[in-house]
PDB file of N, CA and C in Angstrom:
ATOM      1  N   UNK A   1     115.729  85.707 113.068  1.00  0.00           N
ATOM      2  CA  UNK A   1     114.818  84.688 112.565  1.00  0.00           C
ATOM      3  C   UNK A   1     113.576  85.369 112.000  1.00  0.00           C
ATOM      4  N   UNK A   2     113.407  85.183 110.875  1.00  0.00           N
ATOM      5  CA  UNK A   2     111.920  85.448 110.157  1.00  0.00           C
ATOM      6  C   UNK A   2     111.238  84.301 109.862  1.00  0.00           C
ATOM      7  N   UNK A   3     109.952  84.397 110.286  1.00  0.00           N
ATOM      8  CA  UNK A   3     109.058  83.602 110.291  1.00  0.00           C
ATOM      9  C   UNK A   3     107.741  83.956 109.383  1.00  0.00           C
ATOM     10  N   UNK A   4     107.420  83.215 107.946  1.00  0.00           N
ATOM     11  CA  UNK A   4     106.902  83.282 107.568  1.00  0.00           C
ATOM     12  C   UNK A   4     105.506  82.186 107.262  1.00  0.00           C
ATOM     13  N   UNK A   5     104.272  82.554 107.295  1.00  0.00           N
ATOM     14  CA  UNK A   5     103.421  81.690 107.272  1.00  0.00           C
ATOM     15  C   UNK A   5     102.036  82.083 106.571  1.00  0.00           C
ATOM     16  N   UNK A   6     102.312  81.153 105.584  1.00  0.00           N
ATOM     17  CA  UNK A   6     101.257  80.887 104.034  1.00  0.00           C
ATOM     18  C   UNK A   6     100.181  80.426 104.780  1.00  0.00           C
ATOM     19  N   UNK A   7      99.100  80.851 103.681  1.00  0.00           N
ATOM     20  CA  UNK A   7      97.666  80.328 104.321  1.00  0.00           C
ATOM     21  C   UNK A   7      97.122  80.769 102.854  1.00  0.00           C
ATOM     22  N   UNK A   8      95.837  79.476 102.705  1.00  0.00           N
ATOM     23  CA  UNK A   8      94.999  80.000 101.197  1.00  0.00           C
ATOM     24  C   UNK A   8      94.777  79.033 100.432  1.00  0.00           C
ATOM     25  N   UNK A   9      95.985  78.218 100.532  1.00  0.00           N
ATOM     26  CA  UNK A   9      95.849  76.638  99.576  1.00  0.00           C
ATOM     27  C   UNK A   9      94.200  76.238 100.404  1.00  0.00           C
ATOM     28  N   UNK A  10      94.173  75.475  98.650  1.00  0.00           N
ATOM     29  CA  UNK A  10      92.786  74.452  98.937  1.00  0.00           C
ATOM     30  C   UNK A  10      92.679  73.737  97.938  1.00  0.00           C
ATOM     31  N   UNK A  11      91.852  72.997  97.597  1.00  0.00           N
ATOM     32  CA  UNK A  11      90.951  71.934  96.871  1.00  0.00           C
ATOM     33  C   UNK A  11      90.607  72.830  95.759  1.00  0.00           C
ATOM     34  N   UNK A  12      90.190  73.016  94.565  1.00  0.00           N
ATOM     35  CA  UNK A  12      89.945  74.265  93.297  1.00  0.00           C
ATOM     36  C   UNK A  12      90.101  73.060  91.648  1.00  0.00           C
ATOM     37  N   UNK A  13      89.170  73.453  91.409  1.00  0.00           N
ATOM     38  CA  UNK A  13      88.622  72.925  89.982  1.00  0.00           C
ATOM     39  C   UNK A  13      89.232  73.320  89.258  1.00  0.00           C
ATOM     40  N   UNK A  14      89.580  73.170  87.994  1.00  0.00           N
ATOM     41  CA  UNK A  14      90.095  73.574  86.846  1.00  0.00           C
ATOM     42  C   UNK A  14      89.820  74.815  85.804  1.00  0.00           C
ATOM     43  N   UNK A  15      90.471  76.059  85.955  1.00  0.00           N
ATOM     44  CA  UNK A  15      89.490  77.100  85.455  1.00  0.00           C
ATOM     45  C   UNK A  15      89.413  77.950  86.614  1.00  0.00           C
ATOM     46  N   UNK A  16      89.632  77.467  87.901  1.00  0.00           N
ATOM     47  CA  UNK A  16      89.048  78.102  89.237  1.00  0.00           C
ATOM     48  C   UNK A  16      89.846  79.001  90.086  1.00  0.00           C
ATOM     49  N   UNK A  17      90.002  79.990  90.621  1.00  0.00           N
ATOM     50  CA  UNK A  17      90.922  80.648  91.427  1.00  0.00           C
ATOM     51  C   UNK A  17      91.042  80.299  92.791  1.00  0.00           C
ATOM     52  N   UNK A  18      92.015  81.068  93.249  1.00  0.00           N
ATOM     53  CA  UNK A  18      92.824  81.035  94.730  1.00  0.00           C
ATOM     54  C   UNK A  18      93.228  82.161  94.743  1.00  0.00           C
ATOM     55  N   UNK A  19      93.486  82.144  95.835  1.00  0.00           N
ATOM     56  CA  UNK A  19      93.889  83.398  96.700  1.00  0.00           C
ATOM     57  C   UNK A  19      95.129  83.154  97.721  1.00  0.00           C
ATOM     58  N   UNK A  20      96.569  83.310  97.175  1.00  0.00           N
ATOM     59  CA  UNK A  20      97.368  82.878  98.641  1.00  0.00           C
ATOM     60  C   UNK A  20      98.083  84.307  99.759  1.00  0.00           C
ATOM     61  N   UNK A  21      97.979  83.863 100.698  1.00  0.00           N
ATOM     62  CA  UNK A  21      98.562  84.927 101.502  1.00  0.00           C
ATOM     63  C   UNK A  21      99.234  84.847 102.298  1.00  0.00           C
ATOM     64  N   UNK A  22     100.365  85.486 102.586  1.00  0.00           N
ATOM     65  CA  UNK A  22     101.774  85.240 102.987  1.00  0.00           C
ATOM     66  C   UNK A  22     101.841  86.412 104.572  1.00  0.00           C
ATOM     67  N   UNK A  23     102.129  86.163 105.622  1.00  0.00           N
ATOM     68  CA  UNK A  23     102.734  87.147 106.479  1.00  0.00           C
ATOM     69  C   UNK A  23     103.535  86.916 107.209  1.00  0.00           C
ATOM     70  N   UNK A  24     104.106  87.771 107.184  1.00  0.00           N
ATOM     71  CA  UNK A  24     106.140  87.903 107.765  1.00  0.00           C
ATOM     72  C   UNK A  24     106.007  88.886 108.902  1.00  0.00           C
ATOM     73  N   UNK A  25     106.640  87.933 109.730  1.00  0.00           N
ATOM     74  CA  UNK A  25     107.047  88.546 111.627  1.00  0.00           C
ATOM     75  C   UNK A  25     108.027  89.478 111.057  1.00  0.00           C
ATOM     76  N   UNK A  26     107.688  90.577 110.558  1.00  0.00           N
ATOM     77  CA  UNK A  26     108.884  91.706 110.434  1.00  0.00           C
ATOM     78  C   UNK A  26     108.248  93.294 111.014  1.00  0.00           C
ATOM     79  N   UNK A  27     109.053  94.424 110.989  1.00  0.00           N
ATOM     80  CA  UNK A  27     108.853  95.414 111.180  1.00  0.00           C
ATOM     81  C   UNK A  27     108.674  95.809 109.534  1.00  0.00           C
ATOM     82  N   UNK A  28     107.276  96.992 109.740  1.00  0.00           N
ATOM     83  CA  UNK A  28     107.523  97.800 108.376  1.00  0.00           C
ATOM     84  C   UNK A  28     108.614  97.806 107.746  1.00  0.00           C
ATOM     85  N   UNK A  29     109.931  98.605 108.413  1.00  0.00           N
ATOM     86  CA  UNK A  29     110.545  99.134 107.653  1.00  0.00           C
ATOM     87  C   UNK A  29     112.204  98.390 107.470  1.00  0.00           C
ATOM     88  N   UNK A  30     111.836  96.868 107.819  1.00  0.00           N
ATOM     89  CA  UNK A  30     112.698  95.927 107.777  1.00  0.00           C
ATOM     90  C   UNK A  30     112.032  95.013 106.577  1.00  0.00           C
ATOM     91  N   UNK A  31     110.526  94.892 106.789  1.00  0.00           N
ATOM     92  CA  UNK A  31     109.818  93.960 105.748  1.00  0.00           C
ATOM     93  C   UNK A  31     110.401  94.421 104.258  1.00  0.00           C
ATOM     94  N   UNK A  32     110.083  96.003 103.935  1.00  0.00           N
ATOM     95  CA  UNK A  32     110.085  96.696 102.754  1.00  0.00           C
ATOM     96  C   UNK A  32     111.915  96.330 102.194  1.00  0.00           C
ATOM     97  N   UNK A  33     112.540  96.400 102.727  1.00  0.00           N
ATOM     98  CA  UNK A  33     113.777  95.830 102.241  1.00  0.00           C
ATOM     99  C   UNK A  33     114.367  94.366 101.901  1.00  0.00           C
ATOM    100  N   UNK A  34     113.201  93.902 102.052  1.00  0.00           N
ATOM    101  CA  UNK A  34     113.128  92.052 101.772  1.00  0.00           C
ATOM    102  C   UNK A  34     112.336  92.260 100.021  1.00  0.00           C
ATOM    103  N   UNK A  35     112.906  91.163  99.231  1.00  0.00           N
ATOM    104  CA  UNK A  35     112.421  91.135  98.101  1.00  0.00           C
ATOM    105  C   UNK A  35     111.665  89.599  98.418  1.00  0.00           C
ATOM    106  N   UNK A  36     110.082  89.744  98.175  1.00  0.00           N
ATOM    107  CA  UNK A  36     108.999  88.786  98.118  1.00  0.00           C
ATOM    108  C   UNK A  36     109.036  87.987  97.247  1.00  0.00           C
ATOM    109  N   UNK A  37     109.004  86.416  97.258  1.00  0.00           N
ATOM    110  CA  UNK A  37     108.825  85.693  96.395  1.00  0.00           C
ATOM    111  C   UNK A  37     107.833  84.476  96.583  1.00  0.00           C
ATOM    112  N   UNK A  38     107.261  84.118  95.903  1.00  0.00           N
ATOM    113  CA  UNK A  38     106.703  82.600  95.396  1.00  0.00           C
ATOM    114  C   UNK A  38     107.101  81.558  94.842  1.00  0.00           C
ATOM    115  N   UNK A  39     107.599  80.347  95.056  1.00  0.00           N
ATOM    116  CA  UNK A  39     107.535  79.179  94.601  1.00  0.00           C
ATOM    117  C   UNK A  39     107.037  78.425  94.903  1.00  0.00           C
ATOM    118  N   UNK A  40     106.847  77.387  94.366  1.00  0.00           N
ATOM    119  CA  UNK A  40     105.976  76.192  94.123  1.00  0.00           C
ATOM    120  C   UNK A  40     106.740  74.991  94.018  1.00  0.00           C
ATOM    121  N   UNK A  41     106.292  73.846  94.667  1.00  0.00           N
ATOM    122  CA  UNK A  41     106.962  72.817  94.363  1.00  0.00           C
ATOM    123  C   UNK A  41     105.716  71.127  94.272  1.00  0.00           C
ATOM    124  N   UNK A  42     106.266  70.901  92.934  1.00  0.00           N
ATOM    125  CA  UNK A  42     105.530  69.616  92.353  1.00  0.00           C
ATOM    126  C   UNK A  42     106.213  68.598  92.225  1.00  0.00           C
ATOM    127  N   UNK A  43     105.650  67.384  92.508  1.00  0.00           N
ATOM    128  CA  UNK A  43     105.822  65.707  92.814  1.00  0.00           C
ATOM    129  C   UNK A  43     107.012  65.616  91.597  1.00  0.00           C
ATOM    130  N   UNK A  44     108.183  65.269  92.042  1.00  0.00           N
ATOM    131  CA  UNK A  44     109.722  65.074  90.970  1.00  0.00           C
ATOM    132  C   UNK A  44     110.044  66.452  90.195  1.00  0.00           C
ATOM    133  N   UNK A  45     109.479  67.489  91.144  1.00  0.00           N
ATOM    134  CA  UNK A  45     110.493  68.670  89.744  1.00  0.00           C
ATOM    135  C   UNK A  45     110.886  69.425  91.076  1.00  0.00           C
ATOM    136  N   UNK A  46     112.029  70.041  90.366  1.00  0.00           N
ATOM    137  CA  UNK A  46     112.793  71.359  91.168  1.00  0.00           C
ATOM    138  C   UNK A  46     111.915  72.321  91.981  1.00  0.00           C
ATOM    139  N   UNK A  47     111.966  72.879  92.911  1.00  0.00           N
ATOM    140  CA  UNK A  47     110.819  73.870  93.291  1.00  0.00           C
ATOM    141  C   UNK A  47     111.216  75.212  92.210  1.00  0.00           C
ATOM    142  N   UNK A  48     110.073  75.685  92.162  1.00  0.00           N
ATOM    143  CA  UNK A  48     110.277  76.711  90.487  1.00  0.00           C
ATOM    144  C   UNK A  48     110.030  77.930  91.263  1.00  0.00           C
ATOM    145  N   UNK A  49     110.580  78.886  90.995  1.00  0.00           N
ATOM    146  CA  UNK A  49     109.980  80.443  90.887  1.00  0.00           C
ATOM    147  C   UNK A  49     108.694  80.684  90.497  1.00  0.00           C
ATOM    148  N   UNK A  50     108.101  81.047  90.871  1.00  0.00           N
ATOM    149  CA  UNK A  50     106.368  81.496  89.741  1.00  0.00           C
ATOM    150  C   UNK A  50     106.204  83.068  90.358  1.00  0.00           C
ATOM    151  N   UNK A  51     106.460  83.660  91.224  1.00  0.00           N
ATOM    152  CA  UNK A  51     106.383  85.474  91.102  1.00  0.00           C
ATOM    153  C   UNK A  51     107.683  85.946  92.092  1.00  0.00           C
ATOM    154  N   UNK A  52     107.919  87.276  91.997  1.00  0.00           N
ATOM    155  CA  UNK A  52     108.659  87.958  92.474  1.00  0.00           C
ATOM    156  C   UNK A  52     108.122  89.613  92.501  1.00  0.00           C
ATOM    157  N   UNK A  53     108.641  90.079  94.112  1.00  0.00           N
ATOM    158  CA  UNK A  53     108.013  91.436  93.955  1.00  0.00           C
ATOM    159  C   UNK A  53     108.690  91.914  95.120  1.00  0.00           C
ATOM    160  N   UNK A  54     109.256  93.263  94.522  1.00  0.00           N
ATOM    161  CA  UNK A  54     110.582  94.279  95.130  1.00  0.00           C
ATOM    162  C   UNK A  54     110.286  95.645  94.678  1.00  0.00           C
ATOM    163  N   UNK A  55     111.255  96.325  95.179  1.00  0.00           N
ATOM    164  CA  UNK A  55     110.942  97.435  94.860  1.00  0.00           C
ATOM    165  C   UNK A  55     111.776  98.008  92.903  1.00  0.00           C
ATOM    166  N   UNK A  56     112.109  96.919  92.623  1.00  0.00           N
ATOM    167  CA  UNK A  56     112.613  97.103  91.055  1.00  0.00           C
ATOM    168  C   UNK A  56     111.663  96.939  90.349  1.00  0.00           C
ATOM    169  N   UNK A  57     110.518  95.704  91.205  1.00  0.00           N
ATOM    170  CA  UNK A  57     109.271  95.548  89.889  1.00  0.00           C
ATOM    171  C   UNK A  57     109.146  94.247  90.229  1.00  0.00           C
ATOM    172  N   UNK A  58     107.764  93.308  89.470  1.00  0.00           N
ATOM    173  CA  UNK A  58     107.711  92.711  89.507  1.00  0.00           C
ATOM    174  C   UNK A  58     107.777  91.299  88.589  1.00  0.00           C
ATOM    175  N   UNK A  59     108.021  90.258  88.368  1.00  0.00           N
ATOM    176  CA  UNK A  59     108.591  89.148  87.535  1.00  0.00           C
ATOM    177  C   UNK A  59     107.478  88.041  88.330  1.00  0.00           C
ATOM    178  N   UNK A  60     107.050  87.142  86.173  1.00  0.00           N
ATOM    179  CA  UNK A  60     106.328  85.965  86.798  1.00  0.00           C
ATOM    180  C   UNK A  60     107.148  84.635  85.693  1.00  0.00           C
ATOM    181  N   UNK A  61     106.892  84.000  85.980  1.00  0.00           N
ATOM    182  CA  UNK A  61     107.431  82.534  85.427  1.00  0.00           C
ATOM    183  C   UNK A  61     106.442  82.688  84.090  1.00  0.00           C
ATOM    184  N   UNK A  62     106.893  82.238  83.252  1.00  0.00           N
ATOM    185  CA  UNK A  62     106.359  82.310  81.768  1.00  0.00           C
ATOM    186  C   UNK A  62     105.245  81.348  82.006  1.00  0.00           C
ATOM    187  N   UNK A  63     105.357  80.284  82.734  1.00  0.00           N
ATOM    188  CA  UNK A  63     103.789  79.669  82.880  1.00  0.00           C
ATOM    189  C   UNK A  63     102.566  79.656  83.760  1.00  0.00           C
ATOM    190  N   UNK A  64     102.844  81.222  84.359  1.00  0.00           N
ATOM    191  CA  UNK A  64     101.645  81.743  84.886  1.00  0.00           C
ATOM    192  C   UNK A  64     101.670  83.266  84.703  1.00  0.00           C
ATOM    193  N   UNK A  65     102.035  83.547  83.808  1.00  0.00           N
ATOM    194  CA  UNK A  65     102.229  84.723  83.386  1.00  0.00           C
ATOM    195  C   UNK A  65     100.756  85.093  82.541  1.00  0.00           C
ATOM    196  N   UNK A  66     100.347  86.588  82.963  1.00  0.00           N
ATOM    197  CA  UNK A  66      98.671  86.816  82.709  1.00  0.00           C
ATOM    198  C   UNK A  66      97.946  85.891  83.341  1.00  0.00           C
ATOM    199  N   UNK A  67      97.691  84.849  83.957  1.00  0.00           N
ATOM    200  CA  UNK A  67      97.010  84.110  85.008  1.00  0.00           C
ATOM    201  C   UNK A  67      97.137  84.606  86.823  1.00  0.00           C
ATOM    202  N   UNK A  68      98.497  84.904  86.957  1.00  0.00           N
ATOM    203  CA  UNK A  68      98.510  85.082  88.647  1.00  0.00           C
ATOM    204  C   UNK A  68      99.372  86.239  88.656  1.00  0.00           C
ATOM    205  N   UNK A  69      98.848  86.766  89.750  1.00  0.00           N
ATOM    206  CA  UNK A  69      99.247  88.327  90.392  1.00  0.00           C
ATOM    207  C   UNK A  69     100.012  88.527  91.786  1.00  0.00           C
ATOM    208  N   UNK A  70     101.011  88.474  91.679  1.00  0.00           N
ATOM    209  CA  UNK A  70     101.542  89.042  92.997  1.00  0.00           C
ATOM    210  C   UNK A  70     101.549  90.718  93.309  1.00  0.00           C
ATOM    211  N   UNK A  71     101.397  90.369  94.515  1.00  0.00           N
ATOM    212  CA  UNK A  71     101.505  92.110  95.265  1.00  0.00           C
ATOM    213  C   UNK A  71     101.598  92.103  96.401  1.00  0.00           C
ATOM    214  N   UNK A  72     101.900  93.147  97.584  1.00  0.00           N
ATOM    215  CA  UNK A  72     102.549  93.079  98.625  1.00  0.00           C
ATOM    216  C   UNK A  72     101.855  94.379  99.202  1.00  0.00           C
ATOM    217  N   UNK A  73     101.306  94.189 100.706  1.00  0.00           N
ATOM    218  CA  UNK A  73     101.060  94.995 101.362  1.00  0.00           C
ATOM    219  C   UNK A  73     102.063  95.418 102.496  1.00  0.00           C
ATOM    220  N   UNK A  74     102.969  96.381 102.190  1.00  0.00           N
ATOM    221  CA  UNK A  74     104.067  97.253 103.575  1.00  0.00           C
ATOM    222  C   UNK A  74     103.678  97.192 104.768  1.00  0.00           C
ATOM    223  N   UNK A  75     102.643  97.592 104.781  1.00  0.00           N
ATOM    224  CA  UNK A  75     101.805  98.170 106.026  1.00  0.00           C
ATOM    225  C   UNK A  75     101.766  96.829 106.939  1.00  0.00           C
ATOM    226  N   UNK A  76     100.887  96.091 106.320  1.00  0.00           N
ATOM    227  CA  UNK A  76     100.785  94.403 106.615  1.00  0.00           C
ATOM    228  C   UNK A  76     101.370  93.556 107.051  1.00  0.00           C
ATOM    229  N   UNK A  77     102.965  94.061 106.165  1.00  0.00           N
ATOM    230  CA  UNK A  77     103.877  92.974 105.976  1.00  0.00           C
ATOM    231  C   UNK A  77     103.345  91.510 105.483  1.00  0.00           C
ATOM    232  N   UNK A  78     102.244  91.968 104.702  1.00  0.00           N
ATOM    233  CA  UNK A  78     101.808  90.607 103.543  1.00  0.00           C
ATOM    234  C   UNK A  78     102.307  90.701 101.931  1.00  0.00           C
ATOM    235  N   UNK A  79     102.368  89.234 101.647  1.00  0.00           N
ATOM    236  CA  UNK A  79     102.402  89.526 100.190  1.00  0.00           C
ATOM    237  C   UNK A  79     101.119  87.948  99.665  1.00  0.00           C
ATOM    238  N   UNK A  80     101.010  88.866  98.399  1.00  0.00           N
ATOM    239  CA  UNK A  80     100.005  87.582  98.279  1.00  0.00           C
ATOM    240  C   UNK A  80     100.098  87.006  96.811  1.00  0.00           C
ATOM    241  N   UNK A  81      99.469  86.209  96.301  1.00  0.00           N
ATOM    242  CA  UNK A  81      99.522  85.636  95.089  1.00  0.00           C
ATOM    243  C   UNK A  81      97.997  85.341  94.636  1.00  0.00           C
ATOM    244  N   UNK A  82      97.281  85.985  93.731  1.00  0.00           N
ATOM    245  CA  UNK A  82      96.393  85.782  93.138  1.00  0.00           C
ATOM    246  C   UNK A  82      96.459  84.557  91.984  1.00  0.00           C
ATOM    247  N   UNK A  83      95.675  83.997  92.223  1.00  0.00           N
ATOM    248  CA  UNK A  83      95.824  82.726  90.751  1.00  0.00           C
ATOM    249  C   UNK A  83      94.289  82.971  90.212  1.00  0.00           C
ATOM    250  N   UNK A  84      94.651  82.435  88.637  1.00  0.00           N
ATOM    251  CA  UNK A  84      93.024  82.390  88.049  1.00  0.00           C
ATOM    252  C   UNK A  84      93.673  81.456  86.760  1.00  0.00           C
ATOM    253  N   UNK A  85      92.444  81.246  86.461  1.00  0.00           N
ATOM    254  CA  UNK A  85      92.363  80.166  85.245  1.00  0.00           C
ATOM    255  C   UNK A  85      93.546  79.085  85.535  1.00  0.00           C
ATOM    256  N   UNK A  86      93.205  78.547  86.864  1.00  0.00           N
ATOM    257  CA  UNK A  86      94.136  77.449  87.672  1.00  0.00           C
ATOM    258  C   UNK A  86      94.309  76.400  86.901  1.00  0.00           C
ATOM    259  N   UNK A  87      95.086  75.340  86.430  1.00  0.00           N
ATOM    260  CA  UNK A  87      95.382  74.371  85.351  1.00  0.00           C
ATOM    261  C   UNK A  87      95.732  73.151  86.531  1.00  0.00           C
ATOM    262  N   UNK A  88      95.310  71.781  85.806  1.00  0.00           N
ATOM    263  CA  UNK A  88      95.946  70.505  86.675  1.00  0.00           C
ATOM    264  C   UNK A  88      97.504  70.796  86.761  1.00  0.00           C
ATOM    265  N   UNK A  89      98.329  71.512  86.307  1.00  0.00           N
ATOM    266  CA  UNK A  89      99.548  72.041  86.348  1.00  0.00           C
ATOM    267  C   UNK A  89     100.376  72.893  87.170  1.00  0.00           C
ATOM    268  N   UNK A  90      99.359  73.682  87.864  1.00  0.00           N
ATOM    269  CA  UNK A  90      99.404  74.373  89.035  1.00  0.00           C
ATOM    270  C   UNK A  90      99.117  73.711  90.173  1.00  0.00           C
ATOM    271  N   UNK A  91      98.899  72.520  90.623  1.00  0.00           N
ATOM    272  CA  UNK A  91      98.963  71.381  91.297  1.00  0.00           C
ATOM    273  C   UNK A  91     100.527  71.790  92.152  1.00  0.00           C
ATOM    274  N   UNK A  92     100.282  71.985  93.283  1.00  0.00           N
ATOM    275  CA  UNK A  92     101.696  71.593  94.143  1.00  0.00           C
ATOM    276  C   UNK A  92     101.567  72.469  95.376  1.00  0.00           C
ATOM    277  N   UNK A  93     102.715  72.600  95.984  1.00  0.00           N
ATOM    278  CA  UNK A  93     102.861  72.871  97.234  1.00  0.00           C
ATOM    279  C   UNK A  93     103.535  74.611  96.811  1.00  0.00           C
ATOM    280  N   UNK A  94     102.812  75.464  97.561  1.00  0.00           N
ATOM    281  CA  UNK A  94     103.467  76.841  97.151  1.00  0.00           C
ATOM    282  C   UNK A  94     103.594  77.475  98.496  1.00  0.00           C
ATOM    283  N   UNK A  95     105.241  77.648  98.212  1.00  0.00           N
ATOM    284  CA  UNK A  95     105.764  78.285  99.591  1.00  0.00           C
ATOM    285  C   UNK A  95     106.613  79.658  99.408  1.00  0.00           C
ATOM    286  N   UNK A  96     106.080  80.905 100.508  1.00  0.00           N
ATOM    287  CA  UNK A  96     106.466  81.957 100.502  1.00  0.00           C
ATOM    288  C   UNK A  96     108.459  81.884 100.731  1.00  0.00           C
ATOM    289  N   UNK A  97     108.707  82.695 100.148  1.00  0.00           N
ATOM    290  CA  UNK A  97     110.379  83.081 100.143  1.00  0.00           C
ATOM    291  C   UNK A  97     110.300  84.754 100.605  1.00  0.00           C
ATOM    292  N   UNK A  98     111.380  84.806 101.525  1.00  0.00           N
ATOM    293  CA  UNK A  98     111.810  86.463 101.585  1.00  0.00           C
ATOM    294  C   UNK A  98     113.093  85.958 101.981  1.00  0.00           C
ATOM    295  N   UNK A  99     113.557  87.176 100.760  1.00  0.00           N
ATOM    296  CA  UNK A  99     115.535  87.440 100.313  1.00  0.00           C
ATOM    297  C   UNK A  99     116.000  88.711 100.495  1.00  0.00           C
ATOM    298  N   UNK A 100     117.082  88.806 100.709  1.00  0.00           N
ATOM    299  CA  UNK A 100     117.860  89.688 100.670  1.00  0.00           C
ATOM    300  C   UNK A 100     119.299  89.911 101.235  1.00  0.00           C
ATOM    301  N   UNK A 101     120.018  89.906 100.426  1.00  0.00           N
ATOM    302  CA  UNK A 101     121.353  90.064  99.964  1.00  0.00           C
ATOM    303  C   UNK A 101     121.846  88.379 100.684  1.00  0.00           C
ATOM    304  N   UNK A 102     122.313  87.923 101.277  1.00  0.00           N
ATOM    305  CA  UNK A 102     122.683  86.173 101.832  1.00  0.00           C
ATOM    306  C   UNK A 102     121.741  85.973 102.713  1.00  0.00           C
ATOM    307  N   UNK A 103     120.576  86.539 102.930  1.00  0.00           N
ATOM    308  CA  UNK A 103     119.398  85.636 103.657  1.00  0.00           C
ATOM    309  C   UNK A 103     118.398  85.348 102.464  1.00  0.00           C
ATOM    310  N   UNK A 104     117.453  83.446 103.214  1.00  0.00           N
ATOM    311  CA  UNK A 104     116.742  83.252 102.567  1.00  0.00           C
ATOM    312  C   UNK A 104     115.911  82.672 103.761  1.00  0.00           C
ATOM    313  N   UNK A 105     114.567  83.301 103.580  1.00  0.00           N
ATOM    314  CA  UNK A 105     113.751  82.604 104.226  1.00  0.00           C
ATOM    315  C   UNK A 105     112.441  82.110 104.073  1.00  0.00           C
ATOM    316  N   UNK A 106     111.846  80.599 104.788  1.00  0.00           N
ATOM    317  CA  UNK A 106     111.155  79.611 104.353  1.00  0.00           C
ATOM    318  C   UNK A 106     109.831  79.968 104.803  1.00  0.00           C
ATOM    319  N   UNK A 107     108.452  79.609 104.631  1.00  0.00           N
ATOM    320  CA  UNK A 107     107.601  79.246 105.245  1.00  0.00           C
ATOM    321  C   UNK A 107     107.199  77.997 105.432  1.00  0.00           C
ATOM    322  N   UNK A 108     106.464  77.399 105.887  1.00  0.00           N
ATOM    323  CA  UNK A 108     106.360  75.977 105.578  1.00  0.00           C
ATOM    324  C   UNK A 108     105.258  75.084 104.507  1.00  0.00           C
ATOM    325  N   UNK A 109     104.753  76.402 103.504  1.00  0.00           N
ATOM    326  CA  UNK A 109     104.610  75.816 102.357  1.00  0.00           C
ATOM    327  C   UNK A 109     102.650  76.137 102.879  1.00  0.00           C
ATOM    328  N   UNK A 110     101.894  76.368 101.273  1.00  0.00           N
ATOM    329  CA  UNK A 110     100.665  75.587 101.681  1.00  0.00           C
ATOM    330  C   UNK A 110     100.213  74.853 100.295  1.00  0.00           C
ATOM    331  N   UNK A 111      98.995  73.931 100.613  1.00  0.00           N
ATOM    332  CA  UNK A 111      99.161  72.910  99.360  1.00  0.00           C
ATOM    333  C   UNK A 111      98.069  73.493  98.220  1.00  0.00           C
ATOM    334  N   UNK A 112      97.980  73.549  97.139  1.00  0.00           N
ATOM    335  CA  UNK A 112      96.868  73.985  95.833  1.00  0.00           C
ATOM    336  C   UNK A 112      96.412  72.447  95.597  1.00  0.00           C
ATOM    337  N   UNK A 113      95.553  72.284  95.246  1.00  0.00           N
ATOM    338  CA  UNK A 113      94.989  71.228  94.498  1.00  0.00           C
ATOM    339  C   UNK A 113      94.435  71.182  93.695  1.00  0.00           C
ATOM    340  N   UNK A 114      94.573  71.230  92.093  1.00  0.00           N
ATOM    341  CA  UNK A 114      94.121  71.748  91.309  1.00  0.00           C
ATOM    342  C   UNK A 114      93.114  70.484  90.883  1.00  0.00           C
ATOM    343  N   UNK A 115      92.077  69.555  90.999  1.00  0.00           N
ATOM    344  CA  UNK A 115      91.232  68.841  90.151  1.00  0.00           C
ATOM    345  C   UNK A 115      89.706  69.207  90.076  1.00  0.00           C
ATOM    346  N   UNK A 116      89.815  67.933  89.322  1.00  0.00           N
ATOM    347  CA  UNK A 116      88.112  67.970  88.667  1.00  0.00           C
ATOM    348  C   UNK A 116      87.382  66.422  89.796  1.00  0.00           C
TER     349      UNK A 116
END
């Protein structure tokens, strides 16, 4: 069982950043073999991909691409998601993923709120 738990969502204006941060009940050298991910999920749509980060590299969703930064601390066993120039569009619930090879595992999500 991996247990992951997001923290960082908040309330944020339009234009405004966040900071999310992710940490996983793993060992170093069990964490580093998990590929890190981000999605997001908004009121009637699919939950979407928006970053990914492994040791191949990293991948963002074309609509936060140059806006948000993922990266991952080993040591930590964190990964985090930088957002900037936040849009009413980035509005939703963003929950940490760690994969690898037929495991997938959940956190229980934290919420962004993107208004004015």
């Amino acid at each position: 069982q991996v247990q992951l738990v997001e923290s960082g969502g908040d309330l944020v204006q339009p234009g405004g950043s966040l900071s999310l941060s992710c940490a996983a009940s793993l060992s170093f050298f069990t964490f580093i073999t998990y590929t890190m991910n981000w999605y997001r999920q908004t009121p009637g749509k699919q939950r979407e991909l928006v970053a990914t980060i492994d040791n191949s590299g990293i991948y963002y969703a074309d609509s936060v691409k140059d806006r948000f930064t993922i990266s991952r601390d080993n040591a930590k066993r964190t990964v985090n998601l930088q957002m900037s120039a936040l849009t009413l569009e980035d509005t939703g619930v963003y929950y940490c993923n760690a994969h690898r090879r037929t495991e997938d595992w959940w956190g229980q999500g934290t919420q962004v709120t993107v208004s004015s």
